[in-house]
PDB file of N, CA and C in Angstrom:
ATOM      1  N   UNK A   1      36.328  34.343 165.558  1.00  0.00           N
ATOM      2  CA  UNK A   1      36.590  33.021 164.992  1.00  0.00           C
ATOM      3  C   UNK A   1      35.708  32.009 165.717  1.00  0.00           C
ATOM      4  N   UNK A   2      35.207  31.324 165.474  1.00  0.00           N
ATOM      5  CA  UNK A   2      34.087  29.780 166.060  1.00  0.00           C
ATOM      6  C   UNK A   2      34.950  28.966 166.179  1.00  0.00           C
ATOM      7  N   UNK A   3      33.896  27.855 166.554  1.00  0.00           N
ATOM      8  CA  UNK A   3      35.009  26.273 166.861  1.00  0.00           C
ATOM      9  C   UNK A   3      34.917  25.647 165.717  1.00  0.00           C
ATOM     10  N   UNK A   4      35.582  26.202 164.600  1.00  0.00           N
ATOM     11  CA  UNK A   4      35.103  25.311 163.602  1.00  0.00           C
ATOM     12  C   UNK A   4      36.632  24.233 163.657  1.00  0.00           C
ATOM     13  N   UNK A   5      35.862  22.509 163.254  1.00  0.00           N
ATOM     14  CA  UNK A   5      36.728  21.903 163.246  1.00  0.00           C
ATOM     15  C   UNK A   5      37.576  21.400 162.209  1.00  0.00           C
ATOM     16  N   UNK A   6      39.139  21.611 162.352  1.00  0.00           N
ATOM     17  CA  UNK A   6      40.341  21.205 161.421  1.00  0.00           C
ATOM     18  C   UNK A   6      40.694  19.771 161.490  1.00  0.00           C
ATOM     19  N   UNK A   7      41.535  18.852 160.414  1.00  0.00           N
ATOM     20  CA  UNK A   7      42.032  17.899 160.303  1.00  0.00           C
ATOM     21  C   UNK A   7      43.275  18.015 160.807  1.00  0.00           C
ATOM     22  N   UNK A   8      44.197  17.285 160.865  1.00  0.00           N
ATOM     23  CA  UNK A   8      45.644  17.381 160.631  1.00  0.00           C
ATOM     24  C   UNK A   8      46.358  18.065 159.440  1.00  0.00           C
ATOM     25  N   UNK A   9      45.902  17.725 158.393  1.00  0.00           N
ATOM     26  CA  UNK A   9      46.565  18.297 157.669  1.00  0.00           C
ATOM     27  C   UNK A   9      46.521  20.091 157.551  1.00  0.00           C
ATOM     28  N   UNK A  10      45.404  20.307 157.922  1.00  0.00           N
ATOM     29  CA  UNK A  10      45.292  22.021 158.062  1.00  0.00           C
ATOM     30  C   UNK A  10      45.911  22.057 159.302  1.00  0.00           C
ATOM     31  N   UNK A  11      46.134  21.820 160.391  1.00  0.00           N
ATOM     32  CA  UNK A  11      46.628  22.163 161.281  1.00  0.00           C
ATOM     33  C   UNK A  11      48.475  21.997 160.844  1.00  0.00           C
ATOM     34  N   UNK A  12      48.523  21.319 160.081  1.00  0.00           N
ATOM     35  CA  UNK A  12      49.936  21.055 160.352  1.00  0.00           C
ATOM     36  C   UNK A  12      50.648  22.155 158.948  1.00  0.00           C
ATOM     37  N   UNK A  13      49.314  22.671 158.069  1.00  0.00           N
ATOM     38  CA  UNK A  13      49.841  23.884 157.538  1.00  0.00           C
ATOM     39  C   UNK A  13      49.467  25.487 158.084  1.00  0.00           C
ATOM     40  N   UNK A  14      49.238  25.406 158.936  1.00  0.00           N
ATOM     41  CA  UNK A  14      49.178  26.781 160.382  1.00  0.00           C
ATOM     42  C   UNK A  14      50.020  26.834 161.038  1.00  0.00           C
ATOM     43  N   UNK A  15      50.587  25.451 161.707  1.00  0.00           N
ATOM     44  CA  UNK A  15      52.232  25.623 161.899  1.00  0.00           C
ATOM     45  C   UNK A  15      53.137  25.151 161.648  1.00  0.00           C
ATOM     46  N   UNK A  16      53.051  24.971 160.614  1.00  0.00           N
ATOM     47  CA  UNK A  16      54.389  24.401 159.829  1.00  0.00           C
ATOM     48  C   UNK A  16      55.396  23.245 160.389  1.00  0.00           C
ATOM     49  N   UNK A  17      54.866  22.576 161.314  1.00  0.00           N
ATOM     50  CA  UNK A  17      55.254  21.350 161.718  1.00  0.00           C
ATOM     51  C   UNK A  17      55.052  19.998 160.962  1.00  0.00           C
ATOM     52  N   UNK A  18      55.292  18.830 161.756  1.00  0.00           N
ATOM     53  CA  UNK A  18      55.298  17.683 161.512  1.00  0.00           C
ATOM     54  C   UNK A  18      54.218  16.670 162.270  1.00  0.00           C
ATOM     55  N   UNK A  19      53.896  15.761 161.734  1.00  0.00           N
ATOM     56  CA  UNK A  19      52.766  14.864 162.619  1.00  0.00           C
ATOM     57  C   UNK A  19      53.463  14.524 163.801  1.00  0.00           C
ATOM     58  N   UNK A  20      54.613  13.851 163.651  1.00  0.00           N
ATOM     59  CA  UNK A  20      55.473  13.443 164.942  1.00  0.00           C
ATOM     60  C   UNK A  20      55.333  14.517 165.756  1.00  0.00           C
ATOM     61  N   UNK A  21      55.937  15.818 165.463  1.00  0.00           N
ATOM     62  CA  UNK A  21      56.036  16.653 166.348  1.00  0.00           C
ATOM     63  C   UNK A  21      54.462  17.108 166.860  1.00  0.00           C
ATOM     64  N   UNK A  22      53.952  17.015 166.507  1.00  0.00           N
ATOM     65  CA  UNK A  22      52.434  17.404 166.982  1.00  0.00           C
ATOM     66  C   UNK A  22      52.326  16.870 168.220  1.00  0.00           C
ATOM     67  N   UNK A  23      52.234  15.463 167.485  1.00  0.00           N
ATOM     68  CA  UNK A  23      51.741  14.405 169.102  1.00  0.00           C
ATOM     69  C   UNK A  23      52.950  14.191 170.153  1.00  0.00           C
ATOM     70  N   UNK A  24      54.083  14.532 169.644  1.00  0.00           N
ATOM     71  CA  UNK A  24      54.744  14.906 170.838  1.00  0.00           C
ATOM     72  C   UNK A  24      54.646  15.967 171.425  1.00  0.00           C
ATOM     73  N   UNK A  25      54.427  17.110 171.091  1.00  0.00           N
ATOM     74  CA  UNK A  25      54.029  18.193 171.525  1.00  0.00           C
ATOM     75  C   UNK A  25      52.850  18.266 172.761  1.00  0.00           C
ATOM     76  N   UNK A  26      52.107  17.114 171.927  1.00  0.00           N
ATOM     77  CA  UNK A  26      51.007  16.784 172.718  1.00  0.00           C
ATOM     78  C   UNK A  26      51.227  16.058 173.868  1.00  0.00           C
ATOM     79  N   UNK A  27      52.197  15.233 174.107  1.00  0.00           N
ATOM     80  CA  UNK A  27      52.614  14.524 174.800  1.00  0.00           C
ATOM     81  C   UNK A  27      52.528  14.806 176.210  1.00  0.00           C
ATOM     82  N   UNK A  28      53.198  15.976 175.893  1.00  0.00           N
ATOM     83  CA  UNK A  28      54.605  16.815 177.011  1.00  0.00           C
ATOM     84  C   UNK A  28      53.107  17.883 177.644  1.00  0.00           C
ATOM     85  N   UNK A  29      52.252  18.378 176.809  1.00  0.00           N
ATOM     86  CA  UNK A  29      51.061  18.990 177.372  1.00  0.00           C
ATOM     87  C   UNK A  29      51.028  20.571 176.747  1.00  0.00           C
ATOM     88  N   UNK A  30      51.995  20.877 175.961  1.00  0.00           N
ATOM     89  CA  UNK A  30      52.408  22.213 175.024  1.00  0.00           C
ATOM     90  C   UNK A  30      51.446  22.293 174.072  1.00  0.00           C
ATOM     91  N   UNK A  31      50.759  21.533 173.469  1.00  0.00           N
ATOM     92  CA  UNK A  31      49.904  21.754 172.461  1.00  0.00           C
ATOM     93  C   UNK A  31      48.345  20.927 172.375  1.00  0.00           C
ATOM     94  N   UNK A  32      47.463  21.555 172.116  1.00  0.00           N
ATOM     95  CA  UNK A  32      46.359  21.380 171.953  1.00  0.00           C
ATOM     96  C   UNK A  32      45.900  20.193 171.800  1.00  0.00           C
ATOM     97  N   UNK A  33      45.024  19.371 172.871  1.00  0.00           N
ATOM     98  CA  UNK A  33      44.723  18.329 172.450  1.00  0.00           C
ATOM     99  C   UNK A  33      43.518  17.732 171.257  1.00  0.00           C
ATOM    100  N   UNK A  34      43.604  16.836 170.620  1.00  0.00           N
ATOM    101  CA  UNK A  34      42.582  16.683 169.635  1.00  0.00           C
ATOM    102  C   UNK A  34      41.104  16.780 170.037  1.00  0.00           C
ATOM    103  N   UNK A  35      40.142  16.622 169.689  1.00  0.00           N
ATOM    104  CA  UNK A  35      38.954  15.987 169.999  1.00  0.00           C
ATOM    105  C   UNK A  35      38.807  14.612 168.988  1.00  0.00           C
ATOM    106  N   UNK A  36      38.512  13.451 169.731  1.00  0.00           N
ATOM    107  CA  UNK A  36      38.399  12.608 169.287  1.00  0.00           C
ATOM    108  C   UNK A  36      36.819  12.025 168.640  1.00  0.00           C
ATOM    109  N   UNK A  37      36.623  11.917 167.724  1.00  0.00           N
ATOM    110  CA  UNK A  37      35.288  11.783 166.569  1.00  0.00           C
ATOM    111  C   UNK A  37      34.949  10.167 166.280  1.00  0.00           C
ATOM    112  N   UNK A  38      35.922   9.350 166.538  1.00  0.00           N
ATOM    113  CA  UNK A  38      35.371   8.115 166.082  1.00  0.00           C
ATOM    114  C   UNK A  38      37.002   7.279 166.412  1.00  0.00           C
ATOM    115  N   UNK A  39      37.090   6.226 166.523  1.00  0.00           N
ATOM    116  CA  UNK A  39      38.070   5.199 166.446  1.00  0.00           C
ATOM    117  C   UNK A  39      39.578   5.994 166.025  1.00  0.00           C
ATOM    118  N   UNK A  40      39.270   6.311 164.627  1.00  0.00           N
ATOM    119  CA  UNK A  40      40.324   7.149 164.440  1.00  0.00           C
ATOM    120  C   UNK A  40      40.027   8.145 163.162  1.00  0.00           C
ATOM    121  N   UNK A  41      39.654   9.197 164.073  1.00  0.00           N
ATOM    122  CA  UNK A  41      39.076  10.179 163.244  1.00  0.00           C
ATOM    123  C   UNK A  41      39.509  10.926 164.628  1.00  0.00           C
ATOM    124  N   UNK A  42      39.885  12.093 164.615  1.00  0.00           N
ATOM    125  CA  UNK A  42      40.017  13.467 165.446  1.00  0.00           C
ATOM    126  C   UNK A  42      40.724  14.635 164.854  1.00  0.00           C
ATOM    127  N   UNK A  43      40.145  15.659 164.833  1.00  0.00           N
ATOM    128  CA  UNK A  43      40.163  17.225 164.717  1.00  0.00           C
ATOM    129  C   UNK A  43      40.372  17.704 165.970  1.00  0.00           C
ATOM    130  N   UNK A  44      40.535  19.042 165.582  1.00  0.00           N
ATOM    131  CA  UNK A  44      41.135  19.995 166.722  1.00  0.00           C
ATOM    132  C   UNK A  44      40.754  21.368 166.411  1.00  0.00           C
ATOM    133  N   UNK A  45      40.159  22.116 167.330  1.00  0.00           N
ATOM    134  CA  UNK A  45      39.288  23.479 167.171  1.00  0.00           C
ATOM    135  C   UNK A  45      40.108  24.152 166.777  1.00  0.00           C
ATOM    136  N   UNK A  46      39.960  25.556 165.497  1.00  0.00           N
ATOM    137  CA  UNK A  46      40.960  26.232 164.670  1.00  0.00           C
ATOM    138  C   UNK A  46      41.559  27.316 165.734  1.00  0.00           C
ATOM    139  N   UNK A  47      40.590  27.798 166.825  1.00  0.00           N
ATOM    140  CA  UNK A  47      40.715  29.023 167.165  1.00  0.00           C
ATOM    141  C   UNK A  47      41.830  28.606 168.317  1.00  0.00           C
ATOM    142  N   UNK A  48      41.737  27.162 169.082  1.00  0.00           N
ATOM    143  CA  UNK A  48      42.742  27.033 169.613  1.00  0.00           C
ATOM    144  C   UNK A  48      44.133  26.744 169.217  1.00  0.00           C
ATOM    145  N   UNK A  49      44.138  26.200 167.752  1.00  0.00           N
ATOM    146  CA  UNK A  49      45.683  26.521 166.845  1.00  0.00           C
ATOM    147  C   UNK A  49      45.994  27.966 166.301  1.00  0.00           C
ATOM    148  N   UNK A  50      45.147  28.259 166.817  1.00  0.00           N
ATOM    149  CA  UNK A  50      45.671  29.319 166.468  1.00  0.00           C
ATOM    150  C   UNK A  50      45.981  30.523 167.896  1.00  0.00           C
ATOM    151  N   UNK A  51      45.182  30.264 168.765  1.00  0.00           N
ATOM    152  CA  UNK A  51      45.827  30.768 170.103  1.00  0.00           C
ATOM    153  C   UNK A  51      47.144  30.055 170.186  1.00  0.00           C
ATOM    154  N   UNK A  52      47.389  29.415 170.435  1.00  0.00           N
ATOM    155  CA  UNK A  52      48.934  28.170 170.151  1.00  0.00           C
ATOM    156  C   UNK A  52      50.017  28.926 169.487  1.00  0.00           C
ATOM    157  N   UNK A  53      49.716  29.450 168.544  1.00  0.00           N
ATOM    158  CA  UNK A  53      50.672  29.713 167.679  1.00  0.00           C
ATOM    159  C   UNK A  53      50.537  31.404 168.294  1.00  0.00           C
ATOM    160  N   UNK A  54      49.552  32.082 168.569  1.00  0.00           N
ATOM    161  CA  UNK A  54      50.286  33.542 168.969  1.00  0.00           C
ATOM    162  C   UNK A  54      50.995  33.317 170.177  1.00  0.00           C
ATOM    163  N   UNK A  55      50.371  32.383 171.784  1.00  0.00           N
ATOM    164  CA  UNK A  55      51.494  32.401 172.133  1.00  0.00           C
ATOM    165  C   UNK A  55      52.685  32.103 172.465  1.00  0.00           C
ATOM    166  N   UNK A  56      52.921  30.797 170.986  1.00  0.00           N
ATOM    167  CA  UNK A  56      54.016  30.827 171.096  1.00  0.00           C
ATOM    168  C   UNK A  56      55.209  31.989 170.218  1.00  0.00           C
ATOM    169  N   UNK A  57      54.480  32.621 169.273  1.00  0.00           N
ATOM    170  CA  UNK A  57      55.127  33.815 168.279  1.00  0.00           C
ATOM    171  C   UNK A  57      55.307  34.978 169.729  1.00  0.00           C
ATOM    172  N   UNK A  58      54.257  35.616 170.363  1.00  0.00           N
ATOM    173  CA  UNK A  58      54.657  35.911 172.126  1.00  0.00           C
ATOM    174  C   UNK A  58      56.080  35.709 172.708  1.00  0.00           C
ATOM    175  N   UNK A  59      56.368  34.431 172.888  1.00  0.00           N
ATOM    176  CA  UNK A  59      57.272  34.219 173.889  1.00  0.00           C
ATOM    177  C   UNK A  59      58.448  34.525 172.987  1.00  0.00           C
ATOM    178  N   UNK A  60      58.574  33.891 171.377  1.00  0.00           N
ATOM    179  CA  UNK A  60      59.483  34.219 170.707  1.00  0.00           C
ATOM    180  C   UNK A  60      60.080  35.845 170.332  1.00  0.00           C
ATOM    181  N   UNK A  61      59.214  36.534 170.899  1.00  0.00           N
ATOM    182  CA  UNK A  61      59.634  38.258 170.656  1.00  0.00           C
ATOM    183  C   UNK A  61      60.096  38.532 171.547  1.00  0.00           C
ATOM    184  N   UNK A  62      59.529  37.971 172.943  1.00  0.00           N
ATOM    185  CA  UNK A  62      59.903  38.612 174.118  1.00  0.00           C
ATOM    186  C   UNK A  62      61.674  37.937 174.526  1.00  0.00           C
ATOM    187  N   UNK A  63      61.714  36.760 174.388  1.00  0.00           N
ATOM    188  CA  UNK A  63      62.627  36.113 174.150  1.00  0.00           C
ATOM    189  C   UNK A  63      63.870  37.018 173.309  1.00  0.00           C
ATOM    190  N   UNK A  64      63.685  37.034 172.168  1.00  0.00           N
ATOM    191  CA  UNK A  64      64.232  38.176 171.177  1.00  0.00           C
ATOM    192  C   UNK A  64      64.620  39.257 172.278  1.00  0.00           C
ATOM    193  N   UNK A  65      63.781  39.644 172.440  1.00  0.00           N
ATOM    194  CA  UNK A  65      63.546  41.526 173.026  1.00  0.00           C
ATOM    195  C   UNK A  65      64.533  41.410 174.113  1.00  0.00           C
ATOM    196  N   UNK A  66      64.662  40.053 175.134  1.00  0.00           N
ATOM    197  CA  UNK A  66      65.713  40.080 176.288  1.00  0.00           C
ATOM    198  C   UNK A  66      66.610  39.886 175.913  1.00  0.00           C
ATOM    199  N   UNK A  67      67.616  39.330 174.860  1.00  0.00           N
ATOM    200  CA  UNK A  67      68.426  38.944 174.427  1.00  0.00           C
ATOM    201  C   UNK A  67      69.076  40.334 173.540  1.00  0.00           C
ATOM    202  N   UNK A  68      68.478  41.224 172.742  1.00  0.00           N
ATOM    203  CA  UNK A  68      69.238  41.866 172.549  1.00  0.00           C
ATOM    204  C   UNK A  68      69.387  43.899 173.560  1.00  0.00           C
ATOM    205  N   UNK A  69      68.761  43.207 174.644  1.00  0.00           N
ATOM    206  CA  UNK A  69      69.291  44.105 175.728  1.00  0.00           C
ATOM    207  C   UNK A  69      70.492  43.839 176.718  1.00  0.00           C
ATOM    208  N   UNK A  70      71.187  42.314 176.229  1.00  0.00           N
ATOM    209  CA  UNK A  70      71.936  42.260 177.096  1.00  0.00           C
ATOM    210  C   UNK A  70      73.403  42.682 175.938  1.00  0.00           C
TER     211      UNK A  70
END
């Protein structure tokens, strides 16, 4: 995969979130920061939404996986 660059709106249909939640996400330091392009214009590299999302699908199995060993 390259750095090719996404908008918001593709990013926010890769993970099925919300704008709010994005930039809070972003906030806190959990999610990918934009690259900023102009005043207000910024994208965000695909390959890192998408690292994002395996590991957070990752923690959600393993998570799973401890829970039904107890």
């Amino acid at each position: 995969m390259s750095n090719r660059c996404i908008r918001l709106p593709k990013v926010l249909d890769i993970i099925g979130g919300s704008r709010s939640w994005v930039y809070q996400e972003i906030g806190q330091g959990r999610f990918p920061k934009p690259i900023l392009l102009g005043k207000r214009s910024v994208v965000w590299i695909e390959k890192e939404i998408y690292d994002y999302l395996d590991q957070r699908i990752k923690a959600s199995r393993q998570s799973s996986q401890s829970n039904e060993v107890k």
